[in-house]
Protein backbone atom coordinates (compact mmCIF):
# COMPACT_ATOMS: atom_id res chain seq x y z
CA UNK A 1 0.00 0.00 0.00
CA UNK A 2 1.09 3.37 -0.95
CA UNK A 3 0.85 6.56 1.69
CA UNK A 4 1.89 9.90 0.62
CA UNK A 5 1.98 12.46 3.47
CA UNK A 6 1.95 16.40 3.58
CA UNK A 7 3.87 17.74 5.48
CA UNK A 8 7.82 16.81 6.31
CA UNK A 9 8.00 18.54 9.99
CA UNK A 10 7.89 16.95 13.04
CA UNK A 11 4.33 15.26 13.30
CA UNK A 12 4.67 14.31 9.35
CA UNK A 13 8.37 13.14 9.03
CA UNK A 14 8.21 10.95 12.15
CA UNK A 15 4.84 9.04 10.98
CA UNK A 16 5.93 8.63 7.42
CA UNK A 17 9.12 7.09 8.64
CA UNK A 18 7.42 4.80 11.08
CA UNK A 19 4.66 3.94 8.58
CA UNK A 20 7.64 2.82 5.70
CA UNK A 21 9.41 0.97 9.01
CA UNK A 22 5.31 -1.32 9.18
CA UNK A 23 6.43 -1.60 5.36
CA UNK A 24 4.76 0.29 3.34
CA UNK A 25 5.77 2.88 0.56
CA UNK A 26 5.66 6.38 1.46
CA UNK A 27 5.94 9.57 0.08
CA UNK A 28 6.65 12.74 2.33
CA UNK A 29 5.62 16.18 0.57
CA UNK A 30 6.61 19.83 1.85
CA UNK A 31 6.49 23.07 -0.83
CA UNK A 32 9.93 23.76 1.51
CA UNK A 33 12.58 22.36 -1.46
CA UNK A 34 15.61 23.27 1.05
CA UNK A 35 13.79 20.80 3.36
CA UNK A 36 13.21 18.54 0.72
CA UNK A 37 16.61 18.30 -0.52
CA UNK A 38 18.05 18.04 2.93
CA UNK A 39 15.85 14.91 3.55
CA UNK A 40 17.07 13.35 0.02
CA UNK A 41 20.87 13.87 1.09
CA UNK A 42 19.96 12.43 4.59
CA UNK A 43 20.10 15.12 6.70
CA UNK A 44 17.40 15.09 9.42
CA UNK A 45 16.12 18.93 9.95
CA UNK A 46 14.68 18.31 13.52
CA UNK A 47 16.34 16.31 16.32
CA UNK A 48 14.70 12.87 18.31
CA UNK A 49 16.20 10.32 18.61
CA UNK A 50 16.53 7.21 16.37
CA UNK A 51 14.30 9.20 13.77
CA UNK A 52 17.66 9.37 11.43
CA UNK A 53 18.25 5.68 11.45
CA UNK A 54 14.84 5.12 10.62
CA UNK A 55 14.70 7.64 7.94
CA UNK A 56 18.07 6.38 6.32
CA UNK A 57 17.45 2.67 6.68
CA UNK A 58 13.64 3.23 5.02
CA UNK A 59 15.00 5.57 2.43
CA UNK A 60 17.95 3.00 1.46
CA UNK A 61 15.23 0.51 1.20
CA UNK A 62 12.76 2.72 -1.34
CA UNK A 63 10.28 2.65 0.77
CA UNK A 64 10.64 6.24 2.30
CA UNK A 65 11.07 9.30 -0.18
CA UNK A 66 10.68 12.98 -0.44
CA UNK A 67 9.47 14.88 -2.82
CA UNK A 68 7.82 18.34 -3.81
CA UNK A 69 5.36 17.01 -6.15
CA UNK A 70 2.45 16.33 -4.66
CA UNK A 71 0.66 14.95 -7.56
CA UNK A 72 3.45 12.90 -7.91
CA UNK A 73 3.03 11.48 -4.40
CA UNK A 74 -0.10 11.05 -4.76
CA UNK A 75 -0.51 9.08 -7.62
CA UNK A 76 -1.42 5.29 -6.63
CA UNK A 77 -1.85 6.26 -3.04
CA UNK A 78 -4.43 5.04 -0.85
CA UNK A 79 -4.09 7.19 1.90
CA UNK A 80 -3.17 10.94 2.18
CA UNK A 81 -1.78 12.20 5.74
CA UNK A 82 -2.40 16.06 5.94
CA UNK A 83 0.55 16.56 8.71
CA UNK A 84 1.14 20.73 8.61
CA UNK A 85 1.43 22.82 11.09
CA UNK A 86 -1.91 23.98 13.17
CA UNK A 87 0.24 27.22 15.41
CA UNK A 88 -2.12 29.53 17.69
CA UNK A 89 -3.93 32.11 15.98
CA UNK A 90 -3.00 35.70 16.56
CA UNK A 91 -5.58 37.59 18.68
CA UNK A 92 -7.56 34.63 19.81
CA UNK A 93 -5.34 31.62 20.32
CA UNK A 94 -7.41 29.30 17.98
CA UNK A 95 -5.50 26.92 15.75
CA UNK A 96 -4.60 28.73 12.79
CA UNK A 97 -5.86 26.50 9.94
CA UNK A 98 -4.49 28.10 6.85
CA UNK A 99 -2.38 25.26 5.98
CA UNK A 100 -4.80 22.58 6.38
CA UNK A 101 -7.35 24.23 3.98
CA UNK A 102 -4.53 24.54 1.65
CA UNK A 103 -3.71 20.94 1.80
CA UNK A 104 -7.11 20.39 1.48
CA UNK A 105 -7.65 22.42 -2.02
CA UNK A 106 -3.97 21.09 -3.51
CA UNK A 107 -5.08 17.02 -2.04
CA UNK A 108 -8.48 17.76 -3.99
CA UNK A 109 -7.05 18.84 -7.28
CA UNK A 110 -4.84 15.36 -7.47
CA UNK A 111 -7.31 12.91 -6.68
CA UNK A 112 -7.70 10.00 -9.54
CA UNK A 113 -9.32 7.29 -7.62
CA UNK A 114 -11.02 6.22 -4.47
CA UNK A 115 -8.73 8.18 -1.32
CA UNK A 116 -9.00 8.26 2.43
CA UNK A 117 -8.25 11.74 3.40
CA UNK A 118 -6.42 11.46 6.98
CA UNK A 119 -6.32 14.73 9.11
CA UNK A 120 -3.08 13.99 10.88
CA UNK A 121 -2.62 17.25 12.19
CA UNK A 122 -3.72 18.72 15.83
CA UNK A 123 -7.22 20.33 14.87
CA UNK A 124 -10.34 22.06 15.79
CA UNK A 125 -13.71 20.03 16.54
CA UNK A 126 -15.25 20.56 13.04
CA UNK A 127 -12.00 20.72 10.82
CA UNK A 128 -12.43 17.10 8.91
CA UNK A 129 -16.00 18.11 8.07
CA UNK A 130 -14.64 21.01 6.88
CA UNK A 131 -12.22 19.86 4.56
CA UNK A 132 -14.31 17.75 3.48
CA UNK A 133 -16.56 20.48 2.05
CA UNK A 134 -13.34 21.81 0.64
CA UNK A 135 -12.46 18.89 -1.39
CA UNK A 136 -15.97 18.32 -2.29
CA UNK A 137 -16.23 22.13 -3.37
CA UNK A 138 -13.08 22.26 -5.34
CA UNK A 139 -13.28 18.60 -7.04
CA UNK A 140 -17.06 17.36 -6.84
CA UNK A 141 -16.06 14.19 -9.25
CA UNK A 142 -13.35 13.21 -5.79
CA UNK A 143 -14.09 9.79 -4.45
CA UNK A 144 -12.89 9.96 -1.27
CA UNK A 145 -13.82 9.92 2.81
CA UNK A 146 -12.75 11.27 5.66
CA UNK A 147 -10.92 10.34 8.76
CA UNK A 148 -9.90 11.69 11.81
CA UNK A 149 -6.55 10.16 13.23
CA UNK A 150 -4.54 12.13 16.05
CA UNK A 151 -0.99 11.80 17.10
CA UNK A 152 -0.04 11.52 20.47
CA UNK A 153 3.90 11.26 20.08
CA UNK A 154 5.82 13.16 22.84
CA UNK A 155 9.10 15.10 21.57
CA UNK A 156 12.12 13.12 22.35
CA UNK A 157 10.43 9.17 22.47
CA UNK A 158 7.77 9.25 19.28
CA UNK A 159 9.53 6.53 18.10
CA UNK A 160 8.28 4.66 20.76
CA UNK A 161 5.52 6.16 20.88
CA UNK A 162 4.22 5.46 17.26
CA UNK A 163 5.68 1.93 17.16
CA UNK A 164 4.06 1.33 20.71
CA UNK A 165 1.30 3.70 21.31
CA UNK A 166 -0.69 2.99 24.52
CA UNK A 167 -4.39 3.74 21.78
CA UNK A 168 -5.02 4.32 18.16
CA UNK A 169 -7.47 6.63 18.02
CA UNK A 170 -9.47 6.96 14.44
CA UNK A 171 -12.65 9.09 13.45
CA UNK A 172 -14.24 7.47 10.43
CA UNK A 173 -17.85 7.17 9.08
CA UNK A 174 -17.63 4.48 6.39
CA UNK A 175 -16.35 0.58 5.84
CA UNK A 176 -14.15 1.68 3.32
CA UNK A 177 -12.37 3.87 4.96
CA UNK A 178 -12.24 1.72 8.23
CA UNK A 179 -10.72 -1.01 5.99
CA UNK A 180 -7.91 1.10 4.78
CA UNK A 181 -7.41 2.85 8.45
CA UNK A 182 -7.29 -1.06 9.79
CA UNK A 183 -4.71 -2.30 6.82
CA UNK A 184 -2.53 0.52 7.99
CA UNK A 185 -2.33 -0.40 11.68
CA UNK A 186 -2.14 -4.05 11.34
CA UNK A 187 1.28 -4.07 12.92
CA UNK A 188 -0.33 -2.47 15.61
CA UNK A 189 -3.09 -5.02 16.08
CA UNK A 190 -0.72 -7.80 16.69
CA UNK A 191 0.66 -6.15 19.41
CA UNK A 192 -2.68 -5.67 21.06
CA UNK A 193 -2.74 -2.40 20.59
CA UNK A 194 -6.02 -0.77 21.43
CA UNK A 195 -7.95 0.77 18.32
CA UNK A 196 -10.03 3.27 19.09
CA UNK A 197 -12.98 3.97 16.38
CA UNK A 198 -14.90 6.83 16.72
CA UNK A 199 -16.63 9.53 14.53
CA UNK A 200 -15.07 12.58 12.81
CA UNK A 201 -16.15 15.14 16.32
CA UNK A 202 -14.85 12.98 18.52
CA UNK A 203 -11.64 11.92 17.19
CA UNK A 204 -10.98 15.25 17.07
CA UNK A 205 -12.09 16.29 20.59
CA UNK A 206 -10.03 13.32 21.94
CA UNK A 207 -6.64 14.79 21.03
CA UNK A 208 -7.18 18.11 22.93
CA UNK A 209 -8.84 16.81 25.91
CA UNK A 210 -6.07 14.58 26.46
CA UNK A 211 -3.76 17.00 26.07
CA UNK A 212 -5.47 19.80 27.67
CA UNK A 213 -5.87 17.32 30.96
CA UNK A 214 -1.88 16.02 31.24
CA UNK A 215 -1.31 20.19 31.20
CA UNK A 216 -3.60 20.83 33.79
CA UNK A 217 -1.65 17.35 35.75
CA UNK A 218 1.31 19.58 35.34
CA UNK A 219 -0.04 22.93 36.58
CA UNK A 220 -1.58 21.02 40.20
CA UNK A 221 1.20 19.66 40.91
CA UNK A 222 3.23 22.92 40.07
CA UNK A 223 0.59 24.50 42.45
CA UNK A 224 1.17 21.50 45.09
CA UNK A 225 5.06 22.76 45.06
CA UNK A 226 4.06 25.84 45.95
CA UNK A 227 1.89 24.53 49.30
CA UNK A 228 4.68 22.38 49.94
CA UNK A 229 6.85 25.08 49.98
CA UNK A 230 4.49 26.99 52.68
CA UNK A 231 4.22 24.09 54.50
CA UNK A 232 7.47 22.00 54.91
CA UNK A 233 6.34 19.02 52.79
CA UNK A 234 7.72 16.87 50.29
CA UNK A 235 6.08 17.39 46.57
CA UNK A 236 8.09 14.26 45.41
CA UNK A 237 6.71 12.33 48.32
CA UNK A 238 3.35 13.68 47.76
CA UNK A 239 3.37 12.76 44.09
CA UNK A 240 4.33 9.34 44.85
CA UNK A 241 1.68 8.97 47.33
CA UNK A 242 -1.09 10.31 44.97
CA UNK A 243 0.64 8.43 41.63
CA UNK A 244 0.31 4.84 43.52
CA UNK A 245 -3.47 5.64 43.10
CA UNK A 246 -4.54 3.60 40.04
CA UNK A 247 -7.25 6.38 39.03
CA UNK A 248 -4.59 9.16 39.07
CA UNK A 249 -1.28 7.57 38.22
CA UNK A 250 2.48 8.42 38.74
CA UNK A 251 3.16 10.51 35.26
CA UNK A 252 3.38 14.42 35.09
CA UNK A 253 3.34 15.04 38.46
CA UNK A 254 6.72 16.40 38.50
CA UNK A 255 7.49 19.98 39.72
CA UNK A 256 8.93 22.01 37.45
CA UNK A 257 9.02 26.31 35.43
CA UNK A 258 6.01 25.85 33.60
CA UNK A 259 4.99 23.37 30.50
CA UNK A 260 6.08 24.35 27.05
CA UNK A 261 6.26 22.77 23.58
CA UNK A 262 4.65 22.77 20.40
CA UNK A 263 1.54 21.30 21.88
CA UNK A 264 0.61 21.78 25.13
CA UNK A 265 0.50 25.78 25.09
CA UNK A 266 -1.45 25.84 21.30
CA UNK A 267 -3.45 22.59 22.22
CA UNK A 268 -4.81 24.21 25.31
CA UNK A 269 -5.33 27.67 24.26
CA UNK A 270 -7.45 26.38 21.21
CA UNK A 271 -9.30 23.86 23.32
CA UNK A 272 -10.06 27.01 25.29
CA UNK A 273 -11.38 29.03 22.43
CA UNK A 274 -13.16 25.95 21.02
CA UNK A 275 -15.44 25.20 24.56
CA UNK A 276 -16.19 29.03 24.35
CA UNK A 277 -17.30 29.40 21.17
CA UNK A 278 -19.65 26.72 21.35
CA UNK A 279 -20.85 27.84 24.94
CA UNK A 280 -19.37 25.18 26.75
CA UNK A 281 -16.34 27.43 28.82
CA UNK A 282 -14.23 24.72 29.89
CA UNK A 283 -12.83 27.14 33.35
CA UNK A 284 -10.34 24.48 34.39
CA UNK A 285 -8.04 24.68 31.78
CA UNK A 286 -8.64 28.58 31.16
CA UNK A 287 -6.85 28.40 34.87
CA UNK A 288 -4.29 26.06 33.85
CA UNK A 289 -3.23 28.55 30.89
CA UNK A 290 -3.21 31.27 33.16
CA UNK A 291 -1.25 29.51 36.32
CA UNK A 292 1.50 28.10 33.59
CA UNK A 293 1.52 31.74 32.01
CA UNK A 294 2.57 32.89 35.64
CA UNK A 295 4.77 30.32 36.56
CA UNK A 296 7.70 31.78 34.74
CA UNK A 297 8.02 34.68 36.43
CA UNK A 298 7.22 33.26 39.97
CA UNK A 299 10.45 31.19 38.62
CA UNK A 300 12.43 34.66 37.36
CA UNK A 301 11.44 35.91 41.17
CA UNK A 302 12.98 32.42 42.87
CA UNK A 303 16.30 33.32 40.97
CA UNK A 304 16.64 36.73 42.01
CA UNK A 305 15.61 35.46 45.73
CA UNK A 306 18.58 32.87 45.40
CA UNK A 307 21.11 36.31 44.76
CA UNK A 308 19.87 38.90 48.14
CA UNK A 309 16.93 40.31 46.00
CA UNK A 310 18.48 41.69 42.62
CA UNK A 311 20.30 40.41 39.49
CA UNK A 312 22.29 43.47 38.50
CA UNK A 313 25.54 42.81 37.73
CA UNK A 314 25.14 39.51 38.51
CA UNK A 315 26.31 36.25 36.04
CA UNK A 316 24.10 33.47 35.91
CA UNK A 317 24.91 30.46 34.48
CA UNK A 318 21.87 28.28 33.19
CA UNK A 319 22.05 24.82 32.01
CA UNK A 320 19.17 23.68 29.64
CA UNK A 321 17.42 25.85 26.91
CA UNK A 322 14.51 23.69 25.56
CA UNK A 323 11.40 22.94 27.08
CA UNK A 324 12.38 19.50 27.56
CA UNK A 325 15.45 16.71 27.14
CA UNK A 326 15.78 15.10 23.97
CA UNK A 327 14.36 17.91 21.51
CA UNK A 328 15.93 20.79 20.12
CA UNK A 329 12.42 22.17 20.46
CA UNK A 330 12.44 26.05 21.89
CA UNK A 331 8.78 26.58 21.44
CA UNK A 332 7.16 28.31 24.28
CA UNK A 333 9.94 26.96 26.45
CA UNK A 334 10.28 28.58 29.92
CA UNK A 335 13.88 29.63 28.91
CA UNK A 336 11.99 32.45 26.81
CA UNK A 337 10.71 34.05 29.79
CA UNK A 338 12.75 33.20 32.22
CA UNK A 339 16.21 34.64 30.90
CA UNK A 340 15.07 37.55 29.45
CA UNK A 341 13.51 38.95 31.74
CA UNK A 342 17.16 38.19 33.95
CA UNK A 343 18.75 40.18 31.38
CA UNK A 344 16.55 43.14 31.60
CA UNK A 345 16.78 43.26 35.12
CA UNK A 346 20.56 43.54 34.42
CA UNK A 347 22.12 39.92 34.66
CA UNK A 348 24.37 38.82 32.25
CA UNK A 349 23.59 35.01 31.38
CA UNK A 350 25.53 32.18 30.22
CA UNK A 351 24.22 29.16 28.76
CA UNK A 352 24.52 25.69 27.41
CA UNK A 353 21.77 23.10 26.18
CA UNK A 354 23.03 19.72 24.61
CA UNK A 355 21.12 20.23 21.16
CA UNK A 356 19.40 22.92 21.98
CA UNK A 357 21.79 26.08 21.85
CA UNK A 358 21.00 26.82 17.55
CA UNK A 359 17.74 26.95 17.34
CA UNK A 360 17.64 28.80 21.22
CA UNK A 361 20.34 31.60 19.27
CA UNK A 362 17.31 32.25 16.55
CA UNK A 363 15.42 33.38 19.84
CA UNK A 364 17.87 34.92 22.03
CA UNK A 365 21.09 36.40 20.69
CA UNK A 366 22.13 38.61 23.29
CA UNK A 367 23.37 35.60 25.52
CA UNK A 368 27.04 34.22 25.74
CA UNK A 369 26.50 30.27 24.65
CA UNK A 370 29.05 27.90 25.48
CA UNK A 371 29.68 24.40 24.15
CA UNK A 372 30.36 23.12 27.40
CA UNK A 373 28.88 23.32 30.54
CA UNK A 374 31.29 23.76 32.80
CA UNK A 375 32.53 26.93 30.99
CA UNK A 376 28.90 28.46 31.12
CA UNK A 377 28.98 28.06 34.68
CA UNK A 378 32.59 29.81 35.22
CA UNK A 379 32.27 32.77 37.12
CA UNK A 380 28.51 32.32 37.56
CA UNK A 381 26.87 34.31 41.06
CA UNK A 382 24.30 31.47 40.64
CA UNK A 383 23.46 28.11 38.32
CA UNK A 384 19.95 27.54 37.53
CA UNK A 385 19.27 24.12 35.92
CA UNK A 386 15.93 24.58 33.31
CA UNK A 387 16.07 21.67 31.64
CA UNK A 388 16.77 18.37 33.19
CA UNK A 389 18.73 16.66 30.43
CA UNK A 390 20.70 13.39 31.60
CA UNK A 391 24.02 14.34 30.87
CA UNK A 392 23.51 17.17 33.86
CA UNK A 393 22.06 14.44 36.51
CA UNK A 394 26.35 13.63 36.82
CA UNK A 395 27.90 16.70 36.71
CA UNK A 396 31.07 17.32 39.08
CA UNK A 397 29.41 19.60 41.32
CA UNK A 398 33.06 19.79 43.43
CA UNK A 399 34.49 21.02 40.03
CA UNK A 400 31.58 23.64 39.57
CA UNK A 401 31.95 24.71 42.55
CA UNK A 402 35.16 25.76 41.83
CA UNK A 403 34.30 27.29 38.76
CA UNK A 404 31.61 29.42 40.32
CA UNK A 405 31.91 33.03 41.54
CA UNK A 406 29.31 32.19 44.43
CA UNK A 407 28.09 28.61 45.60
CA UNK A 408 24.55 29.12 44.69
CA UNK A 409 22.33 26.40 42.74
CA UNK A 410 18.59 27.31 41.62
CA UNK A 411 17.41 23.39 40.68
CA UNK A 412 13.96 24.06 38.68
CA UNK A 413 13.97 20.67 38.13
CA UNK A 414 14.57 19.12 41.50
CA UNK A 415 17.56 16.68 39.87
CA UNK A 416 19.49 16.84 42.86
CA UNK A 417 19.34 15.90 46.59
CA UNK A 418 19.32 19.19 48.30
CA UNK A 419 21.12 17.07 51.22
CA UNK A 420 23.72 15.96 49.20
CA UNK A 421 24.54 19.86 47.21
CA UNK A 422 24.41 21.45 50.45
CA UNK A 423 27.12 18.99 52.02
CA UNK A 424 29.55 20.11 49.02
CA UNK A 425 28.71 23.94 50.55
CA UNK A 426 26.36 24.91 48.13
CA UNK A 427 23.14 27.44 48.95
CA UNK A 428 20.43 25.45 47.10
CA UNK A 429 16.98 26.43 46.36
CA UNK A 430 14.82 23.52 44.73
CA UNK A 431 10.87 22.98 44.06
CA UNK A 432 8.07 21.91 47.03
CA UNK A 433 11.03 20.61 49.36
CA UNK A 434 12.15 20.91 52.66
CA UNK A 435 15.44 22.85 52.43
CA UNK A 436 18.37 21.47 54.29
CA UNK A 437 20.37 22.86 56.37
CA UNK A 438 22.49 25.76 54.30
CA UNK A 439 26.07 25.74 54.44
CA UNK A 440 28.44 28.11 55.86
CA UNK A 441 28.94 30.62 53.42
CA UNK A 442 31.91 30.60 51.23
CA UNK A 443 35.02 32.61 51.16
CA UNK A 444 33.94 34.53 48.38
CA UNK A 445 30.43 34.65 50.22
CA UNK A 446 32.11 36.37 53.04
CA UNK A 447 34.28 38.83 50.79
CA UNK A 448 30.97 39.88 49.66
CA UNK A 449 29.81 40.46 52.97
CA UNK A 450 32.22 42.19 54.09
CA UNK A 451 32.53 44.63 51.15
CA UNK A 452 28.64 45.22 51.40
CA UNK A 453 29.03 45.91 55.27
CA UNK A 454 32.18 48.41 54.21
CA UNK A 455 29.61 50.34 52.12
C-alpha cells in the first residue's frame, strides 16, 4: 500500500518514517525544497532520537522518499496524511488553519481514484467536516472519505511512541475507509494495541482533551510545590503517594518552570477558544493557561531570591534551553521568559543546552553560549538548571563549585538531593522541598559580605 503524506516537519516526518518501518511505501511532501533536498541527502532537519536511522534505513530501502510534487506522491496512493502545522492564531489563540485548507484544495485537485483523506494534524472540533466540504467544493467528481486520526507522540520518544502507542485513536464514518485505516495499523493489532474507532467530532475532541488534561496534571502539581513550599512538605513524596493511586497515576506530576512545547500551550489555548465558542467554557483549563503563564516569572522571582533580591551585575549560568530533554524544540519553552527577563533586570547570562543552543540563538542572541557546561557556569553568582537533560544528573558539582563566583544552585527541576549539594557547601533552592540545612557561606560569600558591610 502506498501513503503519501503532507507535510515533512515533526508530526509528518516521524509518521511517514514509522509507517515505511510497518512496510509500506511512502511519500513525504513539503512546498519547503531546502527541506526537501536536505531529507534526500539524509540530513534530518529536527532532532529525536533514532528518527535518522529510521529515515536512512527506510530511504535506502525505497520505501521512504521525499518529494515536492504532490501529484506525484499522490498518484497510486491510498491514503493521504495532511501533517502541517496547526500554530495559535494571533488575537484569539485558535488553531490557525491556513495550511490545512490549503492541503485540502492542492489534495483535492490530485485525486484519480477512491482516497481516504487522513487529518493527521492537531485540529479544531469541526476541521475534517470542513475539509471535506473543501475537497468536495473544489473537485465534486473526488471519491474519497474522511478520517480523523490524532498523534499523540511526545518530543524526544515518538519513536516509541508510534511503534508502541498505549491507543489508536481513528474518526471514520464508512467501511471503506475503516478497511484502509485497519490495513494501515495491522502491525499495531498484533501487538494488542487498542484501536479506538470513533466519529469525525470525537476523534478530534479526543486529542485536545487529552492533552489539555496532562497540562492541567502539570499545573496542580506545580501549584502542590508551591503549598509544599508553605508548609514544609515533600512534593516528590506527595506525588508518589497520589501516583500509587490507580485512578490518578504516577506521570506528570513532576514539579517544574512551567509546561512548554509545540503542543501543550497551542493545544490548550485552542481547546479554550473551542469550549467558548460553542458555549461550553471549559474554566479548568482557562486556569491552567493562566497559572502556567505565571509560573515563569514566579520562577524569574525564585532566581533573584537565590542572589539577596536583585540580578544586576550579577552572572548566571543556566544549564538547559529547551522545554524539555531530547528535543531541540524552543517553542514556548520557559527559557523564553525566564532569561530575558534576567537580562533586563541587568544579569548577564551564560548558557549551554546539549542540542538545543541553535535553534535557542534564533530566539535569544544577546546571551554568551558555550559548548560546554562547565565553561557556562565559570564565574557564575548562581546556576539555575531549566532543563533536566541526563548528561547534567552527573555533573562534578566539586568542580563547579570551583568554577563558580558564588556557591549558589537554583534546581527548577529538582535533579538533585538538596542534602547531598548542600554537604559540598552549596546554597540550594529547589521545588516543594524541605530545604536542608544551608552551608556556611563561602570565602567569596564572606568577601561579599564584608565589602557590602564596608559600604
Amino acid at each position: 500500500m502506498k501513503i503519501a503524506v503532507i507535510g515533512s516537519g515533526y508530526v509528518g516526518l516521524v509518521s511517514g518514517a514509522c509507517f515505511s518501518e510497518f512496510g509500506f511505501e511512502v511519500v513525504c511532501v513539503d512546498q519547503d525544497a531546502t527541506k526537501i533536498a536536505q531529507l534526500n541527502d539524509g540530513k534530518i532537519p529536527i532532532y529525536e532520537p533514532e528518527l535518522d536511522t529510521l529515515v536512512k534505513n527506510n530511504a535506502a530501502r525505497k520505501r521512504l522518499s521525499f518529494t515536492t510534487d504532490l501529484s506525484a506522491a499522490m498518484a497510486g496512493a491510498a491514503a493521504v496524511f495532511i501533517a502541517v502545522g496547526t500554530p495559535s492564531r494571533r488575537g484569539d489563540g485558535h488553531a490557525d488553519l491556513s495550511y490545512v485548507y490549503a492541503a485540502a484544495k492542492s489534495i483535492a485537485r490530485e485525486i484519480r481514484g477512491y482516497t481516504v483523506v487522513v487529518t493527521k494534524s492537531t485540529v479544531p472540533v469541526g476541521t475534517g467536516r470542513e475539509v471535506g466540504r473543501i475537497i468536495r467544493e473544489t473537485n465534486p467528481n473526488a471519491d474519497f472519505d474522511m478520517v480523523s486520526n490524532p498523534e499523540f507522540l511526545r518530543e524526544g520518544s515518538a519513536i516509541g511512541d508510534f511503534m508502541r502507542p498505549d491507543r489508536v485513536v481513528i474518526g471514520c464514518e464508512s467501511d471503506r475507509a475503516r478497511d484502509v485505516m485497519r490495513q494501515l495499523y495491522r502491525p499495531l493489532f498484533l501487538i494488542e494495541t487498542p484501536i479506538l474507532f470513533t466519529n469525525l467530532e470525537t476523534s478530534e475532541l479526543i486529542k485536545y482533551a487529552a492533552n489539555a488534561f496532562l497540562a492541567m496534571k502539570i499545573s496542580y502539581i506545580n501549584q502542590v510545590s508551591d503549598l509544599c513550599d508553605k508548609v514544609g512538605a515533600d512534593v516528590h513524596d506527595v506525588a508518589r503517594g497520589m501516583g500509587l493511586d490507580g485512578r490518578i497515576g504516577p506521570k506528570f506530576l513532576h514539579p517544574g518552570p512551567g509546561y512548554g512545547g509545540s503542543c501543550f500551550p497551542k493545544d490548550t489555548l485552542a481547546l479554550v477558544k473551542t469550549a467558548r465558542d460553542a458555549g461550553a467554557p471549559i474554566g479548568l483549563i482557562e486556569t491552567t493557561v493562566e497559572f502556567n503563564d505565571s509560573r515563569k516569572s514566579q520562577m524569574v522571582e525564585r532566581i533573584v531570591a537565590a542572589l539577596g533580591g536583585t540580578v544586576t551585575g550579577k552572572t548566571v549560568g543556566v544549564l538547559g534551553l529547551t522545554f524539555k530533554p531530547n528535543t531541540d524544540d524552543m517553542r514556548d519553552a520557559p527559557s523564553l521568559v525566564i532569561l530575558p527577563e534576567l537580562m533586563k533586570r541587568g544579569a548577564k547570562v551564560q548558557a549551554h543546552d546539549p542540542v538545543g543552543m541553535e535553534e535557542a540563538k534564533k530566539l535569544m542572541s544577546d546571551f554568551s553560549y558555550y559548548d560546554d557546561a562547565y565553561d557556562a557556569v565559570a564565574g557564575a553568582d548562581v546556576l539555575v538548571i531549566l532543563t533536566e537533560w541526563n548528561s547534567y544528573r552527573a555533573l562534578d558539582l566539586k568542580r563547579i563549585k570551583s568554577l563558580m563566583r558564588s556557591a549558589n544552585i537554583v534546581d527548577l527541576r529538582n535533579i538533585y538531593r538538596p542534602e547531598e549539594v548542600v554537604q559540598l557547601g552549596y546554597r540550594y533552592s529547589s521545588l516543594g522541598r524541605p530545604q536542608a540545612v544551608e552551608a556556611e557561606p563561602s570565602v567569596i560569600d564572606l568577601a561579599e559580605a564584608r565589602e557590602a558591610a564596608a559600604r
